[in-house]
Structures are given as structure tokens and as C-alpha cells.
C-alpha atoms as a PDB file:
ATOM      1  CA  UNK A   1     -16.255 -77.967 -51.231  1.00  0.00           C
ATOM      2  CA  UNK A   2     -14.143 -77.871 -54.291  1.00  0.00           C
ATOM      3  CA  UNK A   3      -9.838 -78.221 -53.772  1.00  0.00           C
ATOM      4  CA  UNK A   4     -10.182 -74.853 -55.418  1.00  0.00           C
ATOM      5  CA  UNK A   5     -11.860 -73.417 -52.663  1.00  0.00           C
ATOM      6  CA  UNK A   6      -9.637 -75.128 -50.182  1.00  0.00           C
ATOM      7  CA  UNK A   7      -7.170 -73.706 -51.149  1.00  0.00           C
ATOM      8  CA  UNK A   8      -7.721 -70.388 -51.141  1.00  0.00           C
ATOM      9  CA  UNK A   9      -9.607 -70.325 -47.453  1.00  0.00           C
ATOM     10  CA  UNK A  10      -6.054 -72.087 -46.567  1.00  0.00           C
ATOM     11  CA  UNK A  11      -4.139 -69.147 -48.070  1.00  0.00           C
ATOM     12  CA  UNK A  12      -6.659 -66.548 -46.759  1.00  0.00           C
ATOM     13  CA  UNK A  13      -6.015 -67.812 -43.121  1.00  0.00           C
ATOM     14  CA  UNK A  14      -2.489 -68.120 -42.965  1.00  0.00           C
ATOM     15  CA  UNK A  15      -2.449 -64.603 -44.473  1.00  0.00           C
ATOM     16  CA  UNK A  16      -4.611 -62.662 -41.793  1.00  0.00           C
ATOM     17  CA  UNK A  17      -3.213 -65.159 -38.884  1.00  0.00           C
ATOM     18  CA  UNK A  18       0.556 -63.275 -40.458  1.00  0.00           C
ATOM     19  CA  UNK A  19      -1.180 -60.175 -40.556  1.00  0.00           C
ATOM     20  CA  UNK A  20      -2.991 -59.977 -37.193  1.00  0.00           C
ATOM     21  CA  UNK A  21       0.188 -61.212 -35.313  1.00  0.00           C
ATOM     22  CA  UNK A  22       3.805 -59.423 -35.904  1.00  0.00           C
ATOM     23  CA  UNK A  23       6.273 -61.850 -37.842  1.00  0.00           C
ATOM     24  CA  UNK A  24       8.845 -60.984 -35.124  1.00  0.00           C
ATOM     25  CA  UNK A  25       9.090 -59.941 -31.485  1.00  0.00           C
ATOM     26  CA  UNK A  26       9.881 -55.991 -30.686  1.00  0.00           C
ATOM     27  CA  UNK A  27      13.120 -54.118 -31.602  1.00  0.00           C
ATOM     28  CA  UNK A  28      14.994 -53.182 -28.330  1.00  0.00           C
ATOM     29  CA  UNK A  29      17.473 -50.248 -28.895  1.00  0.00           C
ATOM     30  CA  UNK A  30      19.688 -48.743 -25.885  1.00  0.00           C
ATOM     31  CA  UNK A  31      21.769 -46.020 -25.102  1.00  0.00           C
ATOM     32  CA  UNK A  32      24.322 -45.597 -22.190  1.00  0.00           C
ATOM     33  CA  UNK A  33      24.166 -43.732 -19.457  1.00  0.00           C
ATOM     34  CA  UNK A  34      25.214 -39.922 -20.182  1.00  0.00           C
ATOM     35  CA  UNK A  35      27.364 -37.142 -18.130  1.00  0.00           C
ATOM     36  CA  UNK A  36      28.042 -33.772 -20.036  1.00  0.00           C
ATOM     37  CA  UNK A  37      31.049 -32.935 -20.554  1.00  0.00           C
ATOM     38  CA  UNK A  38      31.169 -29.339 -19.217  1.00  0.00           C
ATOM     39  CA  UNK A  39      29.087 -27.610 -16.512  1.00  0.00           C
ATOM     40  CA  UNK A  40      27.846 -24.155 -16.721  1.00  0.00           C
ATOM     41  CA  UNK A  41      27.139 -22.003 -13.919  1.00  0.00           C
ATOM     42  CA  UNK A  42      24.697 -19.791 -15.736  1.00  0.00           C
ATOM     43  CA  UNK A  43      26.611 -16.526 -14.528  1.00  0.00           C
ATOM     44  CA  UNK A  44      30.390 -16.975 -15.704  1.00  0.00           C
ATOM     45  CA  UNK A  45      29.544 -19.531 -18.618  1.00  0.00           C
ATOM     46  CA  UNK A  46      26.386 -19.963 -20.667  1.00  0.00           C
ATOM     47  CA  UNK A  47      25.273 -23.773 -21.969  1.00  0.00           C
ATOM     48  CA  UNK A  48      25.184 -23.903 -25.584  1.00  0.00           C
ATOM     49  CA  UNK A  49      21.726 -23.051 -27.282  1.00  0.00           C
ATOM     50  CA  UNK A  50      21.924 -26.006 -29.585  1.00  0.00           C
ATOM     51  CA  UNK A  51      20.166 -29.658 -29.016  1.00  0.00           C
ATOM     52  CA  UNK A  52      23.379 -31.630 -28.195  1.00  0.00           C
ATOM     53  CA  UNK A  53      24.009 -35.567 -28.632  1.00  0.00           C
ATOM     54  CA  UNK A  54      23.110 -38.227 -25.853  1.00  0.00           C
ATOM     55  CA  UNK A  55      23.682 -41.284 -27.941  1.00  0.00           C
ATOM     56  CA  UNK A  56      22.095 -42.768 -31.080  1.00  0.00           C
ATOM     57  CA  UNK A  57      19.598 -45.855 -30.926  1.00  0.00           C
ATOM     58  CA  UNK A  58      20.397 -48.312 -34.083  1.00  0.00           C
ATOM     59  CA  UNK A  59      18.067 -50.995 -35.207  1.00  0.00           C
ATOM     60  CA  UNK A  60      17.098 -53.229 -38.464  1.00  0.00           C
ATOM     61  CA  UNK A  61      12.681 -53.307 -39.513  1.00  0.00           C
ATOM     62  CA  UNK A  62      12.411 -56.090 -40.836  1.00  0.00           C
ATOM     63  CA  UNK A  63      11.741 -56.119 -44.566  1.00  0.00           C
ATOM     64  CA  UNK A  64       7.797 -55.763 -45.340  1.00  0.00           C
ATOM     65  CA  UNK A  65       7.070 -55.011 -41.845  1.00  0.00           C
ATOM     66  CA  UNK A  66       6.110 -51.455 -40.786  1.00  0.00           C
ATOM     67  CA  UNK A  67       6.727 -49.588 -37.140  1.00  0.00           C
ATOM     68  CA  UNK A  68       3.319 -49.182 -35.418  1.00  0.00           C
ATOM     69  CA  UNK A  69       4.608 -48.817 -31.740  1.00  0.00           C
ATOM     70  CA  UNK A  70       7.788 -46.639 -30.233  1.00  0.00           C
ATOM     71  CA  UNK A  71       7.835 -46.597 -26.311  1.00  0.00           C
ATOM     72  CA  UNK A  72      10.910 -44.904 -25.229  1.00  0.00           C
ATOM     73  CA  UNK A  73      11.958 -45.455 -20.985  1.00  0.00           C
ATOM     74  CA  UNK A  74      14.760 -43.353 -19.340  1.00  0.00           C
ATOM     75  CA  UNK A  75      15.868 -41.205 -17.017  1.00  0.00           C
ATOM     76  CA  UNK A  76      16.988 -37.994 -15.504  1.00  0.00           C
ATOM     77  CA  UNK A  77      20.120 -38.654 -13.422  1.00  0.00           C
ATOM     78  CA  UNK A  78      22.311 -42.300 -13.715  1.00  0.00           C
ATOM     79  CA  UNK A  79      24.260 -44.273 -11.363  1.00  0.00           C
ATOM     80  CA  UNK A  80      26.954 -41.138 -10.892  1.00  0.00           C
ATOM     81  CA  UNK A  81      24.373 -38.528  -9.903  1.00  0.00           C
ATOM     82  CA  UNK A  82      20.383 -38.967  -8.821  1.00  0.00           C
ATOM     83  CA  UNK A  83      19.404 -35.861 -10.530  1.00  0.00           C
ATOM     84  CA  UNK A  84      20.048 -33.749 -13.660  1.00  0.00           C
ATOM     85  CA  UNK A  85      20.210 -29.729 -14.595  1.00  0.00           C
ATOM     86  CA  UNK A  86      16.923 -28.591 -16.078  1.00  0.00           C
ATOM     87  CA  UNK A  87      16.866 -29.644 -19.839  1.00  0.00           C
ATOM     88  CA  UNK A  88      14.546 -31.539 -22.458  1.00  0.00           C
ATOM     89  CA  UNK A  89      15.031 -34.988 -24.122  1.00  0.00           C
ATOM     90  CA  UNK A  90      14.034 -35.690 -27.494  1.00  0.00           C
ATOM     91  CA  UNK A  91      14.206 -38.141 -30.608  1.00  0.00           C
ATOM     92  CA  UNK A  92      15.132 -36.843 -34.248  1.00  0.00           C
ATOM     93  CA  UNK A  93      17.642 -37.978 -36.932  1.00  0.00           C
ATOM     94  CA  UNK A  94      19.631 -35.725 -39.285  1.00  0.00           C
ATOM     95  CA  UNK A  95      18.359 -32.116 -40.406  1.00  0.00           C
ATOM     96  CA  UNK A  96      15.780 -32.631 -37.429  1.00  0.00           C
ATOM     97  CA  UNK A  97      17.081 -33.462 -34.148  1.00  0.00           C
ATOM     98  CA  UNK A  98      13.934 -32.127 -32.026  1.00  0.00           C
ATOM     99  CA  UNK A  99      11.558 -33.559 -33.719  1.00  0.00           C
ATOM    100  CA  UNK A 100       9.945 -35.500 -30.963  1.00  0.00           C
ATOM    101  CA  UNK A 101       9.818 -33.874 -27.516  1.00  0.00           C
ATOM    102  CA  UNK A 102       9.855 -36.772 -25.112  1.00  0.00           C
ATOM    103  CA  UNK A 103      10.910 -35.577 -21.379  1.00  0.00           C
ATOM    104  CA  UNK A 104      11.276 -32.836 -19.394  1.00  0.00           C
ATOM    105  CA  UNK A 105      13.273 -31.221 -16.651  1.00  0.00           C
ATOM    106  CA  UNK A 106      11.628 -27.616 -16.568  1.00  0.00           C
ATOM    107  CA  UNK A 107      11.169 -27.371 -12.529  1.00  0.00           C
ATOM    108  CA  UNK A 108      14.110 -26.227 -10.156  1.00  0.00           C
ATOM    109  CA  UNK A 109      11.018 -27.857  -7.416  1.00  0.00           C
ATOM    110  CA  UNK A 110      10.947 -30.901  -8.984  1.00  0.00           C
ATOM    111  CA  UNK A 111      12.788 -34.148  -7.904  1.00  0.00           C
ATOM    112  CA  UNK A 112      14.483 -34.354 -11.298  1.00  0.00           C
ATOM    113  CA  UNK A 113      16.609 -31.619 -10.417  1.00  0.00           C
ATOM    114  CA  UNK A 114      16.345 -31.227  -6.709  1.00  0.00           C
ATOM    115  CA  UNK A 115      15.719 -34.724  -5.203  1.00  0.00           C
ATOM    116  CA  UNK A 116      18.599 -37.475  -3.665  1.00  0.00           C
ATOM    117  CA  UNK A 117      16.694 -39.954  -4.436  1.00  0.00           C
ATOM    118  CA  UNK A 118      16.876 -40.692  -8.227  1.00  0.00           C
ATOM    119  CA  UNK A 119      17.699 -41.416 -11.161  1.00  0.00           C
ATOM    120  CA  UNK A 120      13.974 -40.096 -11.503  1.00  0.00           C
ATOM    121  CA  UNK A 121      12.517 -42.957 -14.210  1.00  0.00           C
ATOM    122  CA  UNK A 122      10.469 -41.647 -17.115  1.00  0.00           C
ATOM    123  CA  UNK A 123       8.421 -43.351 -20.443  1.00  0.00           C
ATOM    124  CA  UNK A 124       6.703 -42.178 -22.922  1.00  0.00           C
ATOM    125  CA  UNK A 125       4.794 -43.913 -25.812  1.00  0.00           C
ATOM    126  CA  UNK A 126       4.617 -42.174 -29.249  1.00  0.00           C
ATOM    127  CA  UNK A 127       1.749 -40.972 -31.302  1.00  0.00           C
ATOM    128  CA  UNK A 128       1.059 -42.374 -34.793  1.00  0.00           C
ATOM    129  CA  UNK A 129       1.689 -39.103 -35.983  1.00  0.00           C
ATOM    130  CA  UNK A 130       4.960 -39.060 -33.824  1.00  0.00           C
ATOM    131  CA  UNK A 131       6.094 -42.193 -35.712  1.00  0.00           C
ATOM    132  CA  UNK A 132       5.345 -40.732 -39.193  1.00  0.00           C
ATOM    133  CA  UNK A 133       7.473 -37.749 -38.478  1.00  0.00           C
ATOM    134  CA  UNK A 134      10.325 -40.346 -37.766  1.00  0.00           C
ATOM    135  CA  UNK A 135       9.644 -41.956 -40.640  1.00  0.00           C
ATOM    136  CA  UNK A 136      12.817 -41.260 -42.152  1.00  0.00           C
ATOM    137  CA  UNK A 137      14.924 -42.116 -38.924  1.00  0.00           C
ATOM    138  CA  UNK A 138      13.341 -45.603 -39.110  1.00  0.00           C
ATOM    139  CA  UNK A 139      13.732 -46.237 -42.502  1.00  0.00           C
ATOM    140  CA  UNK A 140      17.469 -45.321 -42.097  1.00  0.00           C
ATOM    141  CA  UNK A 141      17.359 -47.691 -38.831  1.00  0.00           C
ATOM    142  CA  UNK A 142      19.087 -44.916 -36.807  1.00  0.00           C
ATOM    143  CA  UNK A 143      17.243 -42.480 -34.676  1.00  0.00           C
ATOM    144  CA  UNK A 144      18.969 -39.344 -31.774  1.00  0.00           C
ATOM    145  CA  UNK A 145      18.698 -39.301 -28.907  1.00  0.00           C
ATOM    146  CA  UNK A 146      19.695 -35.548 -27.695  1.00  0.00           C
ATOM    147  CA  UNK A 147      19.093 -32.951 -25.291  1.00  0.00           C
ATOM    148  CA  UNK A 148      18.530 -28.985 -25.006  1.00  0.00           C
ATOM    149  CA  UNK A 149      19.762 -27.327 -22.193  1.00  0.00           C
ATOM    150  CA  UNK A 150      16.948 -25.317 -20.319  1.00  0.00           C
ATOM    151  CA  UNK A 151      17.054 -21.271 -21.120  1.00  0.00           C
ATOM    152  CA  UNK A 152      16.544 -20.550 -17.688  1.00  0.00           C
ATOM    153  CA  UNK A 153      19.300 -19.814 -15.199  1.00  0.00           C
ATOM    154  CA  UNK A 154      18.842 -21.964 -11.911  1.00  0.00           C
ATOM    155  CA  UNK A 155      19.098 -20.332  -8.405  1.00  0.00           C
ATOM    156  CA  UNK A 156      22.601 -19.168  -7.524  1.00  0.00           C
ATOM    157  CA  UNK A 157      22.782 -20.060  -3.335  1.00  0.00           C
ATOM    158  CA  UNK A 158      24.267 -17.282  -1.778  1.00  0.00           C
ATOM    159  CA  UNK A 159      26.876 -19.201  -0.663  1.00  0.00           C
ATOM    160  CA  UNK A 160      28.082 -19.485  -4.115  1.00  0.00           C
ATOM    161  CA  UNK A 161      27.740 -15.834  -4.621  1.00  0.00           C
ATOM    162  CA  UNK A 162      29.828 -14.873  -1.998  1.00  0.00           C
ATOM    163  CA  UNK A 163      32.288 -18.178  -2.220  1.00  0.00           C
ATOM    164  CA  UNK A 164      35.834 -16.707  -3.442  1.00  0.00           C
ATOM    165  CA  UNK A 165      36.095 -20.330  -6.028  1.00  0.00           C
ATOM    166  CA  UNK A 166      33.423 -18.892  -7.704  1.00  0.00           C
ATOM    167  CA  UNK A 167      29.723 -20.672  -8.800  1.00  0.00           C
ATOM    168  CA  UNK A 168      28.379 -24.209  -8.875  1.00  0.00           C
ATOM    169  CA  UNK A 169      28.664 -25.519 -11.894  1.00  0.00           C
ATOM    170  CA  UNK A 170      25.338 -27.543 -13.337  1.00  0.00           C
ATOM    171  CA  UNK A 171      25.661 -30.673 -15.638  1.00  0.00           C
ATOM    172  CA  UNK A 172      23.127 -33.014 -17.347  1.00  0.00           C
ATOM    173  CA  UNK A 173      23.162 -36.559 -16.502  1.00  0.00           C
ATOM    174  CA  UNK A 174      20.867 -39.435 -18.276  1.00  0.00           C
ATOM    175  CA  UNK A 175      20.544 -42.891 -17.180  1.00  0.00           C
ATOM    176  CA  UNK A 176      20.957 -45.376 -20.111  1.00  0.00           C
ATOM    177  CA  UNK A 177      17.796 -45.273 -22.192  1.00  0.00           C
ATOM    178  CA  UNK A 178      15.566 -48.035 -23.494  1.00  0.00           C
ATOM    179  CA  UNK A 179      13.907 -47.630 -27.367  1.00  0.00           C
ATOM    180  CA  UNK A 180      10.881 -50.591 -27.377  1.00  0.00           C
ATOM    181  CA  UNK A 181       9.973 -50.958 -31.724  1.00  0.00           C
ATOM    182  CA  UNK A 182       6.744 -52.964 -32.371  1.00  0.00           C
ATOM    183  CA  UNK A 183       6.934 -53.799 -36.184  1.00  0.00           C
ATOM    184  CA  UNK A 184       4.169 -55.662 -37.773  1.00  0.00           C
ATOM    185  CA  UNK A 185       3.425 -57.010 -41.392  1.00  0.00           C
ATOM    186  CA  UNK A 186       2.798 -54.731 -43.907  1.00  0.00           C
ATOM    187  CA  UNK A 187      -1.198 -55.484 -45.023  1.00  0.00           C
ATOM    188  CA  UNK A 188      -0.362 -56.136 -48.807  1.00  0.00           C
ATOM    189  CA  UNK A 189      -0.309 -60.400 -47.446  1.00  0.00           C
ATOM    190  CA  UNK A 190      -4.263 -59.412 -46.188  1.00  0.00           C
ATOM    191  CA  UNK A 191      -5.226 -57.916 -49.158  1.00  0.00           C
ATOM    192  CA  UNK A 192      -3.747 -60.221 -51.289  1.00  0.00           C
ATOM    193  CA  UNK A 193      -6.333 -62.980 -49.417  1.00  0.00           C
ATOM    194  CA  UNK A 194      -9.240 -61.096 -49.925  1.00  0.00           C
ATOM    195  CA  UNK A 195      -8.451 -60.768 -53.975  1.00  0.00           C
ATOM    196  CA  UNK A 196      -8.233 -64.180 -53.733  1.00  0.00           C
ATOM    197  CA  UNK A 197     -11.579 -64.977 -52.206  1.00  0.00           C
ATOM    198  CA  UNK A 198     -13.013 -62.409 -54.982  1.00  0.00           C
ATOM    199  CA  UNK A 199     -11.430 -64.195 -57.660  1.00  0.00           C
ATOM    200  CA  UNK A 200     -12.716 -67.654 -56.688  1.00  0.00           C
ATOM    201  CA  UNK A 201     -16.078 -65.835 -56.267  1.00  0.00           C
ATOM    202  CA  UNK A 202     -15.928 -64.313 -59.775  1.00  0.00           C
ATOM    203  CA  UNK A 203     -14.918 -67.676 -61.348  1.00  0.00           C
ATOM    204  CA  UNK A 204     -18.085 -69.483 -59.492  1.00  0.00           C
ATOM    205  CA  UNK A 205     -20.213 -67.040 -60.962  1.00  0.00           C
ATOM    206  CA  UNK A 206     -18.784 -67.553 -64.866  1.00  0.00           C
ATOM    207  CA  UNK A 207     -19.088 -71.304 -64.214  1.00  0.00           C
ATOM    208  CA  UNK A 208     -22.993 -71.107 -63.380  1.00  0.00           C
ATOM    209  CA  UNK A 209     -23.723 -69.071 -66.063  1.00  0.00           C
END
């Protein structure tokens, strides 16, 4: 076997062994834990229609590396309260804050809103398609994290109906939330090998004939 050859089988493996395994380990981005501001009691005062902020997850790719994971963890209510009002969570960046749905409270029945038990944990792993519509989030290395408040009023107790201070109040609460990034090498490395092993091929053809 010539050096020639060596050489380039040496190149070609260290080049697939960087391209099969990711040059670093995953991006962790958090965000605190979240209490609205105001409560609305859905009779008296309305929520706001727009998505509003939660907190903003910031991160560096690496250069020549590309995202091909995004697992985001949460949850409805936080260490002050173990539940939330109804509303939806979502990733987005600049001119599209919704872009990726990610959780939802949509269910008066269900223990995000109702149960004593919480914070309610939640995760959710994103598409490929997902990740392309963040592409230019992650290539700013800043991605939203925001929530809608739910269109629909909750039940109003009687109690509060016929209390003289008036209604119950709802907030949102978030515990602090967990954004996993899985980069890996971009595959110009792997293809570079493989012109390699052409090239050596093409030369030991021209040197037989």
C-alpha cells in the first residue's frame, strides 16, 4: 500500500469518525420560572390577545456545526403556584413569535389548571421541519419563549359571582424551562473524504495506463 494511499484512508477516517460523532456536547439554554404580571377575571378584565414574553433562551452553534435536535422540558405552574390559567407555550424569534406550538393548557378538567399537585412537567422534541422554521432564531443564537392566553373564559364559582370583592382573578405561571441543542458537524469534512478517495482512484487509473 502506497504512503499515498495511507494517507488519504487516514484523512477519510478521521473525517467520518468527526462527522458521525458531534464535535461538542449539547447546548443547554434555560429560562426562569414565570408569574404574569396581571390576572384577569374574564368578566371585569379581558387578557390581552397577543403572544406575550416568558423569557428568551440564548446560545452560541458552534461554527460549521448545524442544529439537528431541539428538546424543550417545562412546565405549567412553578414553585409559587402548582397550576397555571389555560394558555399555550411556544418558541419563535422576531416577526414570528408562534412559530412553534409546544404545550398546552386548553382543559379547565385537566391537572394543569385544576390539580394541587404540580408544577405539571411537560417535553416536547421538535420536528426537522420544526427546526428549519427556527432557522433564523438559531442562526441569531436567540430563540422566545412566550405564551397566548386561552380565548376561553374559565368557570366563574358562584361564590365569586355573588362575592361583593368581586371575581377571581386567573394568572399564568411557568416553571423555569430547559432548551436541550444537539449540534453536529456540518457534512462538507465527509464529503471532502470521499473526493479524496476518488482522486487517489483517478490518479491509479492514469498511472496504469
Amino acid at each position: 500500500m502506497t504512503k499515498q494511499k495511507i494517507a488519504v484512508i487516514l484523512l477519510c477516517a478521521g473525517a467520518v469518525i468527526g462527522y458521525t460523532a458531534p464535535a461538542h456536547g449539547d447546548i443547554i439554554a434555560t429560562t426562569p420560572s414565570y408569574d404574569s404580571p396581571n390576572g384577569y377575571d374574564y368578566v371585569t378584565t379581558l387578557p390581552p390577545t397577543t403572544y406575550q414574553l416568558i423569557g428568551t433562551f440564548g446560545f452560541t452553534v458552534p461554527a460549521g456545526e448545524s442544529v439537528v435536535g431541539i428538546t424543550i422540558s417545562g412546565s405549567f405552574g412553578n414553585g409559587d403556584v402548582p397550576n397555571t390559567e389555560l394558555s399555550d407555550y411556544y418558541l419563535g424569534f422576531a416577526g414570528n413569535e408562534e412559530a412553534i406550538p409546544v404545550a398546552n393548557c386548553d382543559n379547565i378538567s385537566a391537572n394543569c389548571y385544576s390539580g394541587e399537585e404540580g408544577p405539571y412537567g411537560w417535553s416536547v422534541t421538535l420536528t426537522q421541519a420544526q427546526i428549519g422554521e427556527l432557522a433564523p432564531a438559531l442562526a441569531a443564537g436567540s430563540i422566545d419563549f412566550t405564551y397566548t392566553w386561552d380565548a376561553s373564559p374559565p368557570v366563574v364559582p358562584v361564590s365569586d359571582l355573588l362575592s361583593p370583592t368581586g371575581y377571581d382573578p386567573q394568572y399564568i405561571y411557568a416553571g423555569a424551562a430547559t432548551l436541550d441543542i444537539t449540534p453536529s458537524p456540518e457534512p462538507a469534512t465527509a464529503l471532502f473524504c470521499f473526493s479524496g478517495l476518488a482522486g487517489l482512484a483517478v490518479f491509479r487509473r492514469f498511472r496504469k495506463l
